[in-house]
Protein backbone atom coordinates (compact mmCIF):
# COMPACT_ATOMS: atom_id res chain seq x y z
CA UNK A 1 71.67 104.70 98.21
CA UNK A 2 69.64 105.11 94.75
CA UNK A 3 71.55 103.51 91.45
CA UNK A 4 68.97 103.95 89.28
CA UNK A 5 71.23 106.35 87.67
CA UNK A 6 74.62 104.55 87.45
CA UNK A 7 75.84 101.67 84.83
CA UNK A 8 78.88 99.96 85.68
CA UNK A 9 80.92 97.33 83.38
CA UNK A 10 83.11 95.89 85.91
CA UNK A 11 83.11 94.52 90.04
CA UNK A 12 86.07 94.12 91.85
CA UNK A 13 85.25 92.13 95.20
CA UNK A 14 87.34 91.32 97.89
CA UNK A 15 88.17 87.86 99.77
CA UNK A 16 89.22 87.63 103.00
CA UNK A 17 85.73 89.46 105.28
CA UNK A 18 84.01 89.60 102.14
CA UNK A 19 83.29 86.67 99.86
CA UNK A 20 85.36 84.56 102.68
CA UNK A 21 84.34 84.60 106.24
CA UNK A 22 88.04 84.61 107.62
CA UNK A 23 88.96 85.97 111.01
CA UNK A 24 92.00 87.30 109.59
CA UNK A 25 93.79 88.08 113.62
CA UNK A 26 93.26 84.75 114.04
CA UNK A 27 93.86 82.86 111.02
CA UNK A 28 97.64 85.07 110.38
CA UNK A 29 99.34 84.04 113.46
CA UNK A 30 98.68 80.28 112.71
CA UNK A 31 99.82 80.81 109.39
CA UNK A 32 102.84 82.31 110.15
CA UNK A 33 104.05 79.52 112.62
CA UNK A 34 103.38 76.92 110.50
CA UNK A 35 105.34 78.53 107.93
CA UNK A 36 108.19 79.74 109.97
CA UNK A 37 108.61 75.71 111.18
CA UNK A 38 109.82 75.29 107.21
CA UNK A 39 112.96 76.93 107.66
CA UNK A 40 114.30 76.46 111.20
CA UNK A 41 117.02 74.58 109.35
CA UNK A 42 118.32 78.08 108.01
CA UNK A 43 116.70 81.01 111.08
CA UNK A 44 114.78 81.26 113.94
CA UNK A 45 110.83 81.30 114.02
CA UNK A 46 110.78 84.63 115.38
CA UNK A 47 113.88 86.69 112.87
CA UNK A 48 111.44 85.05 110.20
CA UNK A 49 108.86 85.85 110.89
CA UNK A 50 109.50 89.77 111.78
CA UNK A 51 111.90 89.62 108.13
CA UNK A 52 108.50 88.47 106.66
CA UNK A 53 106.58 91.66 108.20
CA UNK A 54 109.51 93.56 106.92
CA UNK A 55 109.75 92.41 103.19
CA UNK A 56 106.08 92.32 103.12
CA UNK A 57 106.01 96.13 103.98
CA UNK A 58 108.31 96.82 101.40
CA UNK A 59 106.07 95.48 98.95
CA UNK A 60 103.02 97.19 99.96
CA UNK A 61 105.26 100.71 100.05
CA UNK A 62 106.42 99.73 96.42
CA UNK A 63 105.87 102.15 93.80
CA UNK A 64 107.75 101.14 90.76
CA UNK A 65 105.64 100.06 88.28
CA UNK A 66 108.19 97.76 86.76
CA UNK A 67 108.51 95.45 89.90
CA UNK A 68 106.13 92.90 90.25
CA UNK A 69 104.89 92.57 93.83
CA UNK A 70 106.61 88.96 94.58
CA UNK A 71 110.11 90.19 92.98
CA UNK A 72 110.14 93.53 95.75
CA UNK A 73 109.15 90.83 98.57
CA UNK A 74 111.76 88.21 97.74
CA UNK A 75 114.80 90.81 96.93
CA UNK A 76 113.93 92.14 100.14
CA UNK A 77 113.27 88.83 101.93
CA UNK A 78 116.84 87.36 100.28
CA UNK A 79 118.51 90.56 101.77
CA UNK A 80 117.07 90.39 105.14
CA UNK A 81 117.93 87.00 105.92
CA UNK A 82 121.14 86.29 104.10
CA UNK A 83 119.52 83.24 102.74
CA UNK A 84 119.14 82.24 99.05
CA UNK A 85 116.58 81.70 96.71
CA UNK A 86 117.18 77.77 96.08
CA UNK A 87 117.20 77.86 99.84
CA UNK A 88 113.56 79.49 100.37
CA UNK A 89 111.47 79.55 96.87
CA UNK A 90 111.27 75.72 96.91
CA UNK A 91 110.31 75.04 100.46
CA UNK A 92 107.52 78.04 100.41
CA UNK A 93 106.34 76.50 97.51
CA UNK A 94 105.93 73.07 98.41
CA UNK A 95 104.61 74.99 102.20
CA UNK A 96 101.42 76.74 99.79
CA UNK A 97 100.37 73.62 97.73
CA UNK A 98 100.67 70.70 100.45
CA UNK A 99 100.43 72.36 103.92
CA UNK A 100 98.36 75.95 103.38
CA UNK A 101 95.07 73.58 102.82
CA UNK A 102 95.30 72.63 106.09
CA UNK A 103 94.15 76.09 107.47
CA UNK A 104 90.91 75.66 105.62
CA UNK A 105 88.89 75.54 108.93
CA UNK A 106 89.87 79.35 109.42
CA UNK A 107 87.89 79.85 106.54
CA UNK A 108 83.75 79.61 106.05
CA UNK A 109 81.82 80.17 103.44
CA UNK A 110 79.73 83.32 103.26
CA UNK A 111 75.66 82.23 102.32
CA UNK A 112 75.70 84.99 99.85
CA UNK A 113 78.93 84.64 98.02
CA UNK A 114 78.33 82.73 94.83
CA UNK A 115 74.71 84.80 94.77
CA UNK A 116 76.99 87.98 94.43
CA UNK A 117 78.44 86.32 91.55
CA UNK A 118 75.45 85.34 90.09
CA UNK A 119 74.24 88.52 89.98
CA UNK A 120 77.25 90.28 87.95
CA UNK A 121 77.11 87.36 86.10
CA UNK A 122 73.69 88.14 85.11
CA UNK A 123 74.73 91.82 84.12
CA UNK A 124 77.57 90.68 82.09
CA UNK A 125 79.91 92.47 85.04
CA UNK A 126 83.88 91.82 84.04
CA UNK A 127 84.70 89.98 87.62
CA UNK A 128 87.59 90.80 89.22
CA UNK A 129 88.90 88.72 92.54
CA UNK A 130 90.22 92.46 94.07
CA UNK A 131 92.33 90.37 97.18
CA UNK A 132 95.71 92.37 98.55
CA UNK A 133 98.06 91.20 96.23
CA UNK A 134 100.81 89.91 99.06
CA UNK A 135 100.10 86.16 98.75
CA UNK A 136 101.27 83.72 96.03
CA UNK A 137 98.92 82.31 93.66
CA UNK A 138 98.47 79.19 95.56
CA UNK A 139 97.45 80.42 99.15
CA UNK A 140 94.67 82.76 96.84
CA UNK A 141 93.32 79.57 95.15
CA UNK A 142 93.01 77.71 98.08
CA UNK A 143 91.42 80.49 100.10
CA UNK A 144 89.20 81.15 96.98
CA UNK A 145 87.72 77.21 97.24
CA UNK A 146 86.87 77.95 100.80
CA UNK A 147 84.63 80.47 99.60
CA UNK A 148 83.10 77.78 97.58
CA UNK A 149 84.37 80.02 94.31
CA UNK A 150 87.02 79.08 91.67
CA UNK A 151 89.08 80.36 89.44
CA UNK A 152 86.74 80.50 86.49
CA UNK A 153 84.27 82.67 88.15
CA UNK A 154 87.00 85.57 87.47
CA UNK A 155 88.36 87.25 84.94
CA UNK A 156 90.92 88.02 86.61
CA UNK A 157 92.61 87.51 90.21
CA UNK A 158 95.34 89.36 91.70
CA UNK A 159 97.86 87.76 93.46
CA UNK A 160 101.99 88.52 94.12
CA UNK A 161 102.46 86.96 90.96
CA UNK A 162 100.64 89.68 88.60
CA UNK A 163 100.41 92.52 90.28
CA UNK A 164 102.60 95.37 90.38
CA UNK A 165 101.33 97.23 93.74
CA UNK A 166 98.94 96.29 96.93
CA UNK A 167 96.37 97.76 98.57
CA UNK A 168 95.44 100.76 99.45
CA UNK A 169 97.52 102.24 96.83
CA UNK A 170 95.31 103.78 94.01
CA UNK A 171 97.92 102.44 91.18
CA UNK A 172 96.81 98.84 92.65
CA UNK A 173 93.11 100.04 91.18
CA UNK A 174 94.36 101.78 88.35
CA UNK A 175 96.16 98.26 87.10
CA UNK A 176 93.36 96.36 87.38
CA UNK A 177 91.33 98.53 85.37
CA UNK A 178 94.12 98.66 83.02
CA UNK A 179 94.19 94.97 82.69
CA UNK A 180 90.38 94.50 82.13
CA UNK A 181 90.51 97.35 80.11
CA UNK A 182 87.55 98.92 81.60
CA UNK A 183 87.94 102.67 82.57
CA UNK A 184 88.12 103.32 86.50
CA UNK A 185 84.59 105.04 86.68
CA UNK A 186 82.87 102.12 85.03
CA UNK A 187 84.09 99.81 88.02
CA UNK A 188 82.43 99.22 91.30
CA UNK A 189 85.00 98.13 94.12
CA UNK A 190 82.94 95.96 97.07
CA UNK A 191 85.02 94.98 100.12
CA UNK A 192 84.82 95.06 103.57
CA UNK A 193 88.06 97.40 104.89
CA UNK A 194 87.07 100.93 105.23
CA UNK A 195 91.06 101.80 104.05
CA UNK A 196 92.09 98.97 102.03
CA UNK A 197 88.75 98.98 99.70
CA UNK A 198 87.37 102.24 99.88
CA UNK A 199 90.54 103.42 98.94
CA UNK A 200 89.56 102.71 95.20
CA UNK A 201 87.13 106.04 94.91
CA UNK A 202 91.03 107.37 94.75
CA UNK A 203 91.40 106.04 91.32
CA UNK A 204 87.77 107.17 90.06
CA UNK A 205 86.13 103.58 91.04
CA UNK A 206 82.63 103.70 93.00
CA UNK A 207 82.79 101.89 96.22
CA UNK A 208 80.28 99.13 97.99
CA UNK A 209 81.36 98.61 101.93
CA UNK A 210 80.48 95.14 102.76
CA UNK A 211 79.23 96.06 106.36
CA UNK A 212 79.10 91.97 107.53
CA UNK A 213 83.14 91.95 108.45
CA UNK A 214 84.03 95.69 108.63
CA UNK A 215 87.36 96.04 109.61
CA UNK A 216 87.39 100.08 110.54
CA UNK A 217 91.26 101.45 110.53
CA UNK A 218 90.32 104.70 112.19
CA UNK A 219 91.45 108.08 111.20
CA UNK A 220 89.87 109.61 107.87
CA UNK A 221 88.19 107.23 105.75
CA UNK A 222 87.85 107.17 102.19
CA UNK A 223 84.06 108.21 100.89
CA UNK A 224 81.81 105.12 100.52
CA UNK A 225 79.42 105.80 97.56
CA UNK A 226 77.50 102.59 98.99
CA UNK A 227 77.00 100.55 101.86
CA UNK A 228 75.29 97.25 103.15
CA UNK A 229 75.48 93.50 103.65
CA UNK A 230 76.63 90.86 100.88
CA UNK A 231 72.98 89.96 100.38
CA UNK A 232 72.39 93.80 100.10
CA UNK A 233 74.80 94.03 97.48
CA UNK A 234 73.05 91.30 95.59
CA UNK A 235 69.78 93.45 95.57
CA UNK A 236 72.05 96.45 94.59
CA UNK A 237 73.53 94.38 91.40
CA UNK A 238 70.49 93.19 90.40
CA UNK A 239 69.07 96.77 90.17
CA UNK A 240 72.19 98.30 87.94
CA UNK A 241 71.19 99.01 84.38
């Protein structure tokens, strides 16, 4: 796993199993009940919930590159559910910046997170906070402070809100590049899904599996240039030229 030989410019690193230790199967079905209790005034828990799952699959399939991520969910949401946006935006608003924080215990911080940061710091890495796209701005920021990150630490986070497609999709890679105008072979992807993350060699991008919370989807796998713990990719980082 020598890179003696390779110089990257940029590091895209993922949240949720990577800098976050978040048991995402448990944390989502919590989240999506307290949620769902928002709106029983308008629908059930349960047609919400699976028009959710729908509209959120719709945005992950989306391949216009003209339609940011939270327009494709909520034109699909609004259509689903017959209800309007005054009647929804509002209420899952006000849901992300008072309620969301409340989940916080789902959430622990990893020992090695801020050392990762650190490190590209130290190599004048551009930092990118590579998280699927499919939440708002909010729920990222709070699940970022449960890390023990912020904001600042980033160039530049994706989130619903500036992003254009999701995960696994190489376009999703190819836009952030874009954006931090750093070519895709000069960026190192680290993350902890052996789809979702790896997926980035697809778009030129090297690739760092964060072995601590591997979630394995089975069938082919991308290629994984690298591999280790978070503390391993510290040592790696530290080594880059």
């Amino acid at each position: 796993m020598s890179n003696r030989n390779k110089s990257y410019r940029a590091l895209l690193i993922d949240l949720d199993g990577t800098l976050l230790n978040l048991d995402i199967d448990r944390f989502i079905p919590v989240y999506l009940e307290a949620l769902s209790k928002k709106f029983t005034e308008f629908i059930s828990q349960e047609d919400f919930i699976s028009h959710l799952f729908k509209a959120t699959s719709r945005m992950v399939e989306n391949d216009d590159p003209l339609m940011k991520n939270e327009v494709v969910f909520y034109d699909e949401f609004y259509r689903l559910t017959g209800l309007e946006r005054n009647q929804v935006k509002s209420i899952a608003d006000d849901f992300y910046r008072q309620e969301f924080s409340a989940l916080s215990f789902f959430g622990k911080k990893h020992p090695y997170s801020r050392a990762v940061i650190e490190a590209a710091k130290s190599k004048n890495l551009v930092l990118t906070l590579a998280t699927n796209p499919v939440f708002p701005t909010a729920a990222t920021m709070h699940r970022l402070s449960w890390s023990g990150l912020s904001r600042q630490d980033f160039q530049l986070v994706t989130t619903m809100d500036n992003m254009h497609f999701c995960k696994p999709r190489k376009e999703y890679y190819l836009e952030i590049a874009k954006k931090i105008n750093c070519p895709p072979e000069q960026c190192l992807m680290a993350g902890n899904d052996t789809l979702e993350d790896l997926n980035a060699s697809e778009a030129g991008m090297g690739t760092f599996l964060v072995e601590d919370f591997i979630i394995q989807r089975g069938g082919e796998e991308p290629r994984c240039d690298y591999r280790g713990s978070l503390e391993d990719l510290v040592g790696f980082i530290e080594q880059l030229r």
